[in-house]
C-alpha atoms as a PDB file:
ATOM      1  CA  UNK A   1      26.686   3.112   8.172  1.00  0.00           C
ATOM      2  CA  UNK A   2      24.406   2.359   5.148  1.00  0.00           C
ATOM      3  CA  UNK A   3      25.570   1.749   1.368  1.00  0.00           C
ATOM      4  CA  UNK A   4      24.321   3.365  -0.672  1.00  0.00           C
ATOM      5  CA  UNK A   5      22.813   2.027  -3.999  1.00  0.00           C
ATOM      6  CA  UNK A   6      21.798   4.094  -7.124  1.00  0.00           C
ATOM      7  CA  UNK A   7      22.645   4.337 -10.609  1.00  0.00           C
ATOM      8  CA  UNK A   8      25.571   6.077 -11.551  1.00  0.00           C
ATOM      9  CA  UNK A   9      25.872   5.909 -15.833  1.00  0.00           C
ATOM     10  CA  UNK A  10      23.265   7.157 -18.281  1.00  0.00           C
ATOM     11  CA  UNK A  11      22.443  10.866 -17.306  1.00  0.00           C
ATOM     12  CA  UNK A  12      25.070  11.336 -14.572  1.00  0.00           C
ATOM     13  CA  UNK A  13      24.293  14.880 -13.218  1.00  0.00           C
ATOM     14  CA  UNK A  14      20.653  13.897 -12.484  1.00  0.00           C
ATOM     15  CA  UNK A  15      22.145  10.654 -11.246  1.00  0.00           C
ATOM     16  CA  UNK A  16      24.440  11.982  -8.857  1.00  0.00           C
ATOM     17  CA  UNK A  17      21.728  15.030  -7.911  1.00  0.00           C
ATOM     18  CA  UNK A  18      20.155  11.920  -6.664  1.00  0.00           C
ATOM     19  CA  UNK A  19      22.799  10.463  -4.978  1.00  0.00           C
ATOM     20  CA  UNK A  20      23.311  13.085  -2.927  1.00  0.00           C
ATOM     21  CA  UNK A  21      19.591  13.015  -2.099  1.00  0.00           C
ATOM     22  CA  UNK A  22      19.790   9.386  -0.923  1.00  0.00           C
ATOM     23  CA  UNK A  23      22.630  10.291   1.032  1.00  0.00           C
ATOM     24  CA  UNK A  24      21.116  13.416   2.740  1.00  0.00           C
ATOM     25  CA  UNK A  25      18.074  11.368   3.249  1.00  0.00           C
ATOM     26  CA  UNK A  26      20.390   8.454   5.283  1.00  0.00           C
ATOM     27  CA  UNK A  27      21.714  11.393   7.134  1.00  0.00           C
ATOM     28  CA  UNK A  28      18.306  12.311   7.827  1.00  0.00           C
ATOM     29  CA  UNK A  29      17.760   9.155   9.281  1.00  0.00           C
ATOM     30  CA  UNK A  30      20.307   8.735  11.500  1.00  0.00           C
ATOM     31  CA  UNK A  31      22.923   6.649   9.701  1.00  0.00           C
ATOM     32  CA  UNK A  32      26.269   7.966   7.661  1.00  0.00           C
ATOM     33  CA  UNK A  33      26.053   7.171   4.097  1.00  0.00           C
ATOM     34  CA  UNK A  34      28.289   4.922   2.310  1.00  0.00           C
ATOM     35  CA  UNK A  35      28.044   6.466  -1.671  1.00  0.00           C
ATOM     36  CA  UNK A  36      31.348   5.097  -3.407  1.00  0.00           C
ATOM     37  CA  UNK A  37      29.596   6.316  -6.967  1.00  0.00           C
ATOM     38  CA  UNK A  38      29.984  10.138  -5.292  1.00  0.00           C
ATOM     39  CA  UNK A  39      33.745   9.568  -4.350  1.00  0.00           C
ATOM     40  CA  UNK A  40      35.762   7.075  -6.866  1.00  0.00           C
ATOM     41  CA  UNK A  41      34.640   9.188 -10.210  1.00  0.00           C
ATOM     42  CA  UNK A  42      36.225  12.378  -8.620  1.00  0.00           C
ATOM     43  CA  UNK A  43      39.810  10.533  -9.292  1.00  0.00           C
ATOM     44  CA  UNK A  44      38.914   6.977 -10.930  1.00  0.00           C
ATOM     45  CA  UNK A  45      37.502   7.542 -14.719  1.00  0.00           C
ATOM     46  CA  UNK A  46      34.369   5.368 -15.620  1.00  0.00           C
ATOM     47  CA  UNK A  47      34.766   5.158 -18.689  1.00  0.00           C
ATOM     48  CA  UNK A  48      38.032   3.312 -18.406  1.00  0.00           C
ATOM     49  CA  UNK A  49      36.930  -0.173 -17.950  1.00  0.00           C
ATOM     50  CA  UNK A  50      39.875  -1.065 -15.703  1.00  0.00           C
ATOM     51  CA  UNK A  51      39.080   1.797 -13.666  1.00  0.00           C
ATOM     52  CA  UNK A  52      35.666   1.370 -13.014  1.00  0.00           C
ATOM     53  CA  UNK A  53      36.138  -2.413 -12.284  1.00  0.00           C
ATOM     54  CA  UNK A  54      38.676  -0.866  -9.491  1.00  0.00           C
ATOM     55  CA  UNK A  55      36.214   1.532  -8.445  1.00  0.00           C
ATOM     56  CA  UNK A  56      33.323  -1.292  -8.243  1.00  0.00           C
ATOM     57  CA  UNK A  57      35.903  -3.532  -6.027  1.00  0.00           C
ATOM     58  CA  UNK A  58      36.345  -0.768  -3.904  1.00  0.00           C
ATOM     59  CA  UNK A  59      32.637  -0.128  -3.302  1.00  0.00           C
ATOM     60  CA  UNK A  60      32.445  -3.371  -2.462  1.00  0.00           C
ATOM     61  CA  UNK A  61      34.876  -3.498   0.091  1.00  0.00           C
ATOM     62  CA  UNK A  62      33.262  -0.416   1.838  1.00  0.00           C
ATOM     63  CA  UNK A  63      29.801  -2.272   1.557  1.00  0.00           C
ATOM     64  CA  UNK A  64      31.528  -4.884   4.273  1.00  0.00           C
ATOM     65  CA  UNK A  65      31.541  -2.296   6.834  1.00  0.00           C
ATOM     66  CA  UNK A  66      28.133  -1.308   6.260  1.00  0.00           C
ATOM     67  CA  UNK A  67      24.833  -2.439   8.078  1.00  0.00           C
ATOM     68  CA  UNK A  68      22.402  -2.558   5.474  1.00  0.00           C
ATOM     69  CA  UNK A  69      22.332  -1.678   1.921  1.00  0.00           C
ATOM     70  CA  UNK A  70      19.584   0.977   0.589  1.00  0.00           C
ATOM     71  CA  UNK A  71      18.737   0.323  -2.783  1.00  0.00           C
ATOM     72  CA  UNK A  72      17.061   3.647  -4.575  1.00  0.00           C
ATOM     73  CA  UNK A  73      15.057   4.190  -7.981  1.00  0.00           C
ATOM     74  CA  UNK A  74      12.896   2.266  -9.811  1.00  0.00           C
ATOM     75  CA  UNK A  75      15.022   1.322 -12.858  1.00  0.00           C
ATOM     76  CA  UNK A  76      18.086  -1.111 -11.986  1.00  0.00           C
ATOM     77  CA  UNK A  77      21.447  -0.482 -13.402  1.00  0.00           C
ATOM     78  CA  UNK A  78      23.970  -3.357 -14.159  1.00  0.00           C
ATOM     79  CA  UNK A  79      25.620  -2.126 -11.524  1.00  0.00           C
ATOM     80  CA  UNK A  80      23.561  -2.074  -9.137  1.00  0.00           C
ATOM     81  CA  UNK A  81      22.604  -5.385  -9.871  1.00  0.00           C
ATOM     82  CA  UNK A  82      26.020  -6.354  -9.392  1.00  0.00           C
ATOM     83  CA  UNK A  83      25.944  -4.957  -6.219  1.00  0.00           C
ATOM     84  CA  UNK A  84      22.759  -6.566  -5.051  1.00  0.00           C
ATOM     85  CA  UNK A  85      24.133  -9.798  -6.151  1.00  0.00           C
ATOM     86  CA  UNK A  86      26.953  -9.139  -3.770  1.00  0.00           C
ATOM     87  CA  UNK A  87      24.869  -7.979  -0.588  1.00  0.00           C
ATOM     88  CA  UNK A  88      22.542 -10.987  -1.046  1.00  0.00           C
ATOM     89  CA  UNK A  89      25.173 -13.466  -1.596  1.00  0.00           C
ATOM     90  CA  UNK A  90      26.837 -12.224   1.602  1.00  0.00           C
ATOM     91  CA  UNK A  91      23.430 -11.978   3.970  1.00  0.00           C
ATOM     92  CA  UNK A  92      23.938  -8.284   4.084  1.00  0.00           C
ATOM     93  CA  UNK A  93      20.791  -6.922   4.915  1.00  0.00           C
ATOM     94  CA  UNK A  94      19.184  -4.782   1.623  1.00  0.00           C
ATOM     95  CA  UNK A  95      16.419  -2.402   1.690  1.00  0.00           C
ATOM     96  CA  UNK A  96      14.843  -1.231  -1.256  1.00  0.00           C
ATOM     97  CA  UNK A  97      13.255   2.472  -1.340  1.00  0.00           C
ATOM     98  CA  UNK A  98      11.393   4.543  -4.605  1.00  0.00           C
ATOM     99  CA  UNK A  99      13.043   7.249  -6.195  1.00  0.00           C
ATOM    100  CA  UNK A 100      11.751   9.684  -3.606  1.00  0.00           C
ATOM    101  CA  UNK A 101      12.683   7.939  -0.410  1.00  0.00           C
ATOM    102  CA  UNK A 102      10.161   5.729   0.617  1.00  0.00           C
ATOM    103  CA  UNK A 103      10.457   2.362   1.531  1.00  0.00           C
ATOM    104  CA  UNK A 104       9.079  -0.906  -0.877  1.00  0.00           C
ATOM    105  CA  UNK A 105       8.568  -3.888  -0.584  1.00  0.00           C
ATOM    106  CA  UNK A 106      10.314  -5.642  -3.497  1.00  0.00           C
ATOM    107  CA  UNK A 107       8.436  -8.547  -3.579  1.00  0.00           C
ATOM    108  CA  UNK A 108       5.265  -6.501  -4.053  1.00  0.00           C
ATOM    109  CA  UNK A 109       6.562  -5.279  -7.097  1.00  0.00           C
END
């Protein structure tokens, strides 16, 4: 299993389109995608704060179970920064990957 990592707010029909890219593309691979941002805002509402604090935790939690985290896009959320914070703190393993799937290094960057 992979988590993954991609924004969610600002224009969230193109975001999700992407998300279910991402997810296709870790299918693709081999691996079954982890993509809490395509599951908790079909019952949890974002714009709640409350909500979307719950609906962060519970990413989190499924991130645990996960063997790596894919990072995808160019432009990082506050989210997903949140969520990097949290894989890196832990010594999950975090891959970072352009908007259209291939891998970077980001220390290149």
């Amino acid at each position: 299993m992979v988590y993954i990592c991609s924004p969610y707010a600002g224009d969230i029909d193109e975001n999700i389109r992407k998300a279910q890219r991402y997810s296709r593309f870790a299918v693709e691979k081999g691996y079954l995608p982890i993509t809490p941002h395509l599951l908790f805002p079909q019952f949890l509402d974002d714009g709640l704060q409350s909500e979307r604090d719950l609906g962060m935790f519970f990413g989190i939690v499924l991130m645990s179970k996960c063997a790596e985290v894919w990072v995808f896009g160019e432009e990082i959320s506050l989210g997903m920064k949140g969520e990097i914070d949290i894989a890196e703190r832990k010594g999950y393993k975090v891959k970072y990957f352009r908007s259209d799937c291939i891998e970077v290094d980001p220390k290149s960057s």
